[in-house]
Protein backbone atom coordinates (compact mmCIF):
# COMPACT_ATOMS: atom_id res chain seq x y z
CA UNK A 1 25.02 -8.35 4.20
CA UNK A 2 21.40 -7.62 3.08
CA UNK A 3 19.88 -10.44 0.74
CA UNK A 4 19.52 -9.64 -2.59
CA UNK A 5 16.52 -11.58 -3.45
CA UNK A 6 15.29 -8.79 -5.72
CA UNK A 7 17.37 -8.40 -8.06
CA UNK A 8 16.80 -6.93 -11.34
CA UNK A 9 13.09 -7.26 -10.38
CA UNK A 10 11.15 -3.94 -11.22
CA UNK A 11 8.39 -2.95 -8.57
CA UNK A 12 6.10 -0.03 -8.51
CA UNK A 13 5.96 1.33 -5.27
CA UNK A 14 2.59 3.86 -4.62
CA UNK A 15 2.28 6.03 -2.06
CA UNK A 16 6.28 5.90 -2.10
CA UNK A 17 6.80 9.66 -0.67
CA UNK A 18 5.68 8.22 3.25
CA UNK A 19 4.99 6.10 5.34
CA UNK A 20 4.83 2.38 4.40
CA UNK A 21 5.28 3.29 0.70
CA UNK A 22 8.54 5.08 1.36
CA UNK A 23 10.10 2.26 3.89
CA UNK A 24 8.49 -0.22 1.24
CA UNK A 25 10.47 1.27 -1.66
CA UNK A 26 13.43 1.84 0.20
CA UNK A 27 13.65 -1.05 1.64
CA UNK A 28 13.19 -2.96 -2.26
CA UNK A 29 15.84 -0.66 -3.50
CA UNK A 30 18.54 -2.27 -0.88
CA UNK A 31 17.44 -5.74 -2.09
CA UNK A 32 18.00 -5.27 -5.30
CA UNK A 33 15.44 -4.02 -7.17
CA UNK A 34 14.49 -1.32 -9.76
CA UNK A 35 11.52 0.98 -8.42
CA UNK A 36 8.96 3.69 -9.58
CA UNK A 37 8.90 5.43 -6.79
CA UNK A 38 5.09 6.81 -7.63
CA UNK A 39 3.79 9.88 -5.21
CA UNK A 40 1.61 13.04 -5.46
CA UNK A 41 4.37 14.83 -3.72
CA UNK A 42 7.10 15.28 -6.21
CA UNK A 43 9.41 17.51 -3.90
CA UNK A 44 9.24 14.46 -1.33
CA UNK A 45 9.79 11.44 -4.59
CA UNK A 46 12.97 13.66 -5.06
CA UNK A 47 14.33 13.95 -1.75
CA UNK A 48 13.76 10.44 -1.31
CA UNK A 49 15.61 9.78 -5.14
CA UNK A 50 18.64 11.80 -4.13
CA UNK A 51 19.69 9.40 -1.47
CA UNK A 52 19.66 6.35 -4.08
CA UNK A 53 21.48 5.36 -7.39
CA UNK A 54 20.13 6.93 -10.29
CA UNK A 55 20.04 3.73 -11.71
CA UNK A 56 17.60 1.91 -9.76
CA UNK A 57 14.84 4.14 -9.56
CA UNK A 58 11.82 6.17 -11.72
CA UNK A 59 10.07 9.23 -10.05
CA UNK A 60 6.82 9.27 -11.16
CA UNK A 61 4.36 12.19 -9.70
CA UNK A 62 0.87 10.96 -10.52
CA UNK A 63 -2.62 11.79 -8.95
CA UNK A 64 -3.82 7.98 -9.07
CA UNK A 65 -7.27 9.90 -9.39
CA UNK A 66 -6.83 10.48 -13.03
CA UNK A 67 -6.72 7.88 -15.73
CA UNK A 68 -4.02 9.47 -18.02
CA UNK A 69 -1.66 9.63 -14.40
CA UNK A 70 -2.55 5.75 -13.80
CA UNK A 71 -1.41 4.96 -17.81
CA UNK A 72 1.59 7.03 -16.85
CA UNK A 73 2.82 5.13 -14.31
CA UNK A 74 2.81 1.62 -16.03
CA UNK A 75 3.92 3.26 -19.28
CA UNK A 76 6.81 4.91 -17.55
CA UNK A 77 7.80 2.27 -15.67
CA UNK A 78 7.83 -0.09 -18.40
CA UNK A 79 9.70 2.10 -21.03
CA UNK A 80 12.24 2.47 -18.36
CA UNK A 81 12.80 -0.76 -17.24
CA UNK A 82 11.03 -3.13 -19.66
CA UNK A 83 8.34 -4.24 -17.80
CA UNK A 84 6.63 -5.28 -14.08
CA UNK A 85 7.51 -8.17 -11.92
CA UNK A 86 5.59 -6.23 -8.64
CA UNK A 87 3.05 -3.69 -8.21
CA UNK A 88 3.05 -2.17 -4.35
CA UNK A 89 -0.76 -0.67 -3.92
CA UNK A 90 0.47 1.70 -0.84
CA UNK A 91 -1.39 4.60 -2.00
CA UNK A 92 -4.20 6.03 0.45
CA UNK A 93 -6.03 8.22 2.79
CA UNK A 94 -8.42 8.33 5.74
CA UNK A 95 -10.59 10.49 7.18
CA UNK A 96 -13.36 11.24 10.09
CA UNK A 97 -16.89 10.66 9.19
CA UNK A 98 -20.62 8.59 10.26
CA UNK A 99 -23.19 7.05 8.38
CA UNK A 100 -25.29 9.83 9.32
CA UNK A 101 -22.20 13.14 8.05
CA UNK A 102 -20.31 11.39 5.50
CA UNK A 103 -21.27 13.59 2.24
CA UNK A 104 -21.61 11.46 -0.67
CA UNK A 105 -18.34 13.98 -2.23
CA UNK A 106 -16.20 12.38 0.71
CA UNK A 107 -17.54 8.67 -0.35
CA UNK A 108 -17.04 9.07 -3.57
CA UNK A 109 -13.00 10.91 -2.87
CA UNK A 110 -12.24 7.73 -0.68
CA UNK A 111 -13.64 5.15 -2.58
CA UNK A 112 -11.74 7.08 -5.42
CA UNK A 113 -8.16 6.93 -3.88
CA UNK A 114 -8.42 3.72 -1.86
CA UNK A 115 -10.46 1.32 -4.08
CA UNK A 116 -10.51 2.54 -7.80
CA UNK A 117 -7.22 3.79 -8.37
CA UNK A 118 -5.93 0.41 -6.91
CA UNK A 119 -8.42 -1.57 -8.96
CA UNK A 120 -7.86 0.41 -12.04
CA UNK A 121 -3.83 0.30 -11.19
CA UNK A 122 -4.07 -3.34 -11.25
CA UNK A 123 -6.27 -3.48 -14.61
CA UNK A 124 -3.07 -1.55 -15.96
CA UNK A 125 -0.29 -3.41 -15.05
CA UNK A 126 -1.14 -7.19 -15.19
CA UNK A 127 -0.52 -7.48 -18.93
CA UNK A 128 3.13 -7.05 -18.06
CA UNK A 129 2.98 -8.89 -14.74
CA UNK A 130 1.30 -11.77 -16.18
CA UNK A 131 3.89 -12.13 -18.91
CA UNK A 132 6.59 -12.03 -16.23
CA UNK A 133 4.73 -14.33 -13.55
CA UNK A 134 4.94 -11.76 -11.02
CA UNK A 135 2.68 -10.65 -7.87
CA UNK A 136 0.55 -7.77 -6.69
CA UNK A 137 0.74 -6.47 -2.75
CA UNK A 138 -1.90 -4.18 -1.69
CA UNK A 139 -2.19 -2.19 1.69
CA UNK A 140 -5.33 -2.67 3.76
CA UNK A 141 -5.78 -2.19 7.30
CA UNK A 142 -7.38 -3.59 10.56
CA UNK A 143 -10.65 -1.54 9.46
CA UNK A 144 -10.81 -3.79 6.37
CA UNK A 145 -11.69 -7.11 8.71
CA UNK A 146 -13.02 -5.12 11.71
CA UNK A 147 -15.50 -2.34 12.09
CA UNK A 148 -14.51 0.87 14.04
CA UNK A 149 -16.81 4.15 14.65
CA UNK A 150 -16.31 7.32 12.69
CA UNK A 151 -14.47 5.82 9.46
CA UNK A 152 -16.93 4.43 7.56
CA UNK A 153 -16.14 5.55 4.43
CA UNK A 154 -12.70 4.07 5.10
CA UNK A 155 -13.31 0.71 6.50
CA UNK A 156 -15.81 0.42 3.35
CA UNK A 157 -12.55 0.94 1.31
CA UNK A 158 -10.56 -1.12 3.18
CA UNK A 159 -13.33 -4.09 3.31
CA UNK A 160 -13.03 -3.74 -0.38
CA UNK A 161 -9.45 -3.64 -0.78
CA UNK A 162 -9.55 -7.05 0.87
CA UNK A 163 -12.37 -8.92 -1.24
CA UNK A 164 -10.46 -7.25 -4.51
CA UNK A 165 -7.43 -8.90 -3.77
CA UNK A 166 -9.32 -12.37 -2.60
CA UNK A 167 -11.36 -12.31 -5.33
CA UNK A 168 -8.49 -11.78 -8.16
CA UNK A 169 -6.25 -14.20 -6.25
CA UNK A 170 -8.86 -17.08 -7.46
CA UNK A 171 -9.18 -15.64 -11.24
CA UNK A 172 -5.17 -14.96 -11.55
CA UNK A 173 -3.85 -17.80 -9.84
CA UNK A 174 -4.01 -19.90 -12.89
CA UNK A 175 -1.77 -17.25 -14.91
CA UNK A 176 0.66 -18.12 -12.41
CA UNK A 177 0.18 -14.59 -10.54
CA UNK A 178 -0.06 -13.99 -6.90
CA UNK A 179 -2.15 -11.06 -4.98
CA UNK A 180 -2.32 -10.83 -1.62
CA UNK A 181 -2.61 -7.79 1.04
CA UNK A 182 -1.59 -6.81 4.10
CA UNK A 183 -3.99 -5.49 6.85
CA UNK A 184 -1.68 -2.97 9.46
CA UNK A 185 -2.93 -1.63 12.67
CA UNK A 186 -1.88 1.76 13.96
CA UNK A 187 1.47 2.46 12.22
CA UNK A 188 3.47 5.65 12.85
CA UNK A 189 3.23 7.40 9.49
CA UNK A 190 1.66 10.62 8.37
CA UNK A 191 -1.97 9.08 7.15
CA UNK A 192 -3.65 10.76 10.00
CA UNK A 193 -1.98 13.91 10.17
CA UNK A 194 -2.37 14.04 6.37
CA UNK A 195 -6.17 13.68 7.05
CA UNK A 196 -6.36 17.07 8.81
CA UNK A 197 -5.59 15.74 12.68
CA UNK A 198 -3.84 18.27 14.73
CA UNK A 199 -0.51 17.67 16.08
CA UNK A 200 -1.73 17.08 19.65
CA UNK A 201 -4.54 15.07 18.80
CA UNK A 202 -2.84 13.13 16.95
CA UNK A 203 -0.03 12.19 19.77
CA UNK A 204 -3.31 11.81 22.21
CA UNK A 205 -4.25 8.96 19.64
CA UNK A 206 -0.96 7.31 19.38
CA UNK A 207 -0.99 7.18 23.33
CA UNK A 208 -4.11 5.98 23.16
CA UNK A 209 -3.70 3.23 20.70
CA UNK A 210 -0.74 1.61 22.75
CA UNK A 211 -3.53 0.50 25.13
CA UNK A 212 -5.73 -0.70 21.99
CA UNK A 213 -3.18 -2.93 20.51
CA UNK A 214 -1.89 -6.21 22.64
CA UNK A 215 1.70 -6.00 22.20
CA UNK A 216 1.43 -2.47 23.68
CA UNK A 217 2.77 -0.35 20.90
CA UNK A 218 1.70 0.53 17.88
CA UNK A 219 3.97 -0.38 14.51
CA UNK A 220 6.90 0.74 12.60
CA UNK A 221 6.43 1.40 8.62
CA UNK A 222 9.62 -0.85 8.18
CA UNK A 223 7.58 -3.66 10.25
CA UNK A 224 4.93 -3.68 7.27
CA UNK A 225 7.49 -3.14 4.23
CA UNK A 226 9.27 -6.39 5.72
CA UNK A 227 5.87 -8.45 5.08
CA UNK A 228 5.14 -6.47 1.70
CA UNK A 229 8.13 -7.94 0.69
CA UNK A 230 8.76 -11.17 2.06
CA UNK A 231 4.70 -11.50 0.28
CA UNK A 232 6.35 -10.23 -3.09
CA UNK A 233 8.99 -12.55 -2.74
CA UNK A 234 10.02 -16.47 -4.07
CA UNK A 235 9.51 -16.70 -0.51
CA UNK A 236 5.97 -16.78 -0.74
CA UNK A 237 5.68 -18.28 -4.00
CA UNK A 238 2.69 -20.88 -2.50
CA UNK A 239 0.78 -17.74 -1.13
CA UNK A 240 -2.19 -16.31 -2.81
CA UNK A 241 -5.30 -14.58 -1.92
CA UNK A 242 -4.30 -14.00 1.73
CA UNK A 243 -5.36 -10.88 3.85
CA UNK A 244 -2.19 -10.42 6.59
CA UNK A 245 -3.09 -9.16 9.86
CA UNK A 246 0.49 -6.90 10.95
CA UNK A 247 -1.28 -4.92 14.14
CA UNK A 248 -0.19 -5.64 17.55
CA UNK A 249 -3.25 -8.09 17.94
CA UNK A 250 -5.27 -5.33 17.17
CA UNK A 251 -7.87 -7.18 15.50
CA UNK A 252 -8.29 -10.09 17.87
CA UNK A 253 -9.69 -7.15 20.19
CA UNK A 254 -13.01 -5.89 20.87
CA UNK A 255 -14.39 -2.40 21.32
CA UNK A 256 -12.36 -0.70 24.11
């Protein structure tokens, strides 16, 4: 019998439609909870819903580019189900790029997505998770405590995903709120094909990535969504401010 250790807890869920967002979600649905299942891909938010109890979940398509989208999301959620006990930054992208071709448009579009929409996400919903004690999760990576070649503008993100979440842990921790992230290696999802990698390129680099990560494989989205949660949890109710490595040993490695 699956634990029920969220029940009638409401978590928003970003980046819900794949991925670690979608096995995150899902996953918080079958313990329990109520989720906004939050996406750009509103075909995909459906599918997803149609599996689930209409009870227990709120589609909500939003660009988390846009301000008005961002309000939406807490609004929705909280007119639905009366408030926030999690927020679930998933949300993101990555793409190729140097210090010496990254346009300053590309900066600015991954800063935008990874690192200001979760910042400004936060802003939005801690009135209601502070009243309610609750906890943030955000999703980092490898690249936010390691440097790798040709993502810049993405490990910049990621770097900065991690020293959000460290840095609020210290000012929220006496509201009795919790944020922590998690910081995944390779994971099979859809982030790189969704970047523009071709199929066969892309199976080249999960090939090559089970020689870059220790355990020799690289990681399952329902491997992350079990530490998302267990970090939302009562579980972890002494755990704050914490950047989780979930990669294989991928960054205790150097260059290869």
């Amino acid at each position: 019998m699956i634990e029920q250790d969220f029940k009638d807890k409401v978590i928003i869920v970003t980046g819900a439609s794949s991925g670690i967002g979608k096995a995150t979600a899902s996953m918080a649905i079958e313990r329990g909870a109520k989720v906004s299942f939050v996406a750009r891909r509103e075909s995909e938010l459906k599918t997803l819903g149609s599996k689930l109890s209409a009870e227990s979940f709120e589609i909500i398509p939003a660009d988390l580019t846009k301000d008005e989208d961002r309000k939406k999301v807490i609004d929705q959620t909280v007119k639905r189900f009366g408030g926030i006990d999690v927020l679930v930054n998933a949300a993101g992208i990555i793409g190729s790029g140097t210090i010496e071709n990254t346009t300053l448009e590309f900066w600015d579009i991954m800063m935008d997505i990874n690192l200001r929409s979760l910042f400004r996400l936060t802003q939005l919903a801690l009135p209601s998770i502070i009243e309610r004690k609750g906890n943030i999760v955000n999703v980092s990576s490898v690249t936010g405590v390691r440097a790798f070649p040709n993502v810049l503008a993405y490990c910049v993100s990621k770097a900065g995903v991690d020293q959000l979440t460290h840095c609020a842990a210290l000012e929220l921790g006496p509201k009795d709120v919790r944020i922590n992230a998690v910081d995944p290696g390779v994971v099979l999802t859809n982030l790189h094909r969704n970047s523009g990698m071709e199929e066969e390129t892309y199976q080249k680099f999960i090939e090559h990535s089970k020689t870059t990560h220790p355990i020799g494989r690289v990681g399952k989205p329902e491997e992350v969504a079990e530490l998302i949660l267990f970090l939302a949890s009562d579980r972890a109710g002494w755990i704050t401010g914490g950047s989780f490595s979930i990669d294989g040993g991928r960054a205790q490695t150097c260059a290869r």
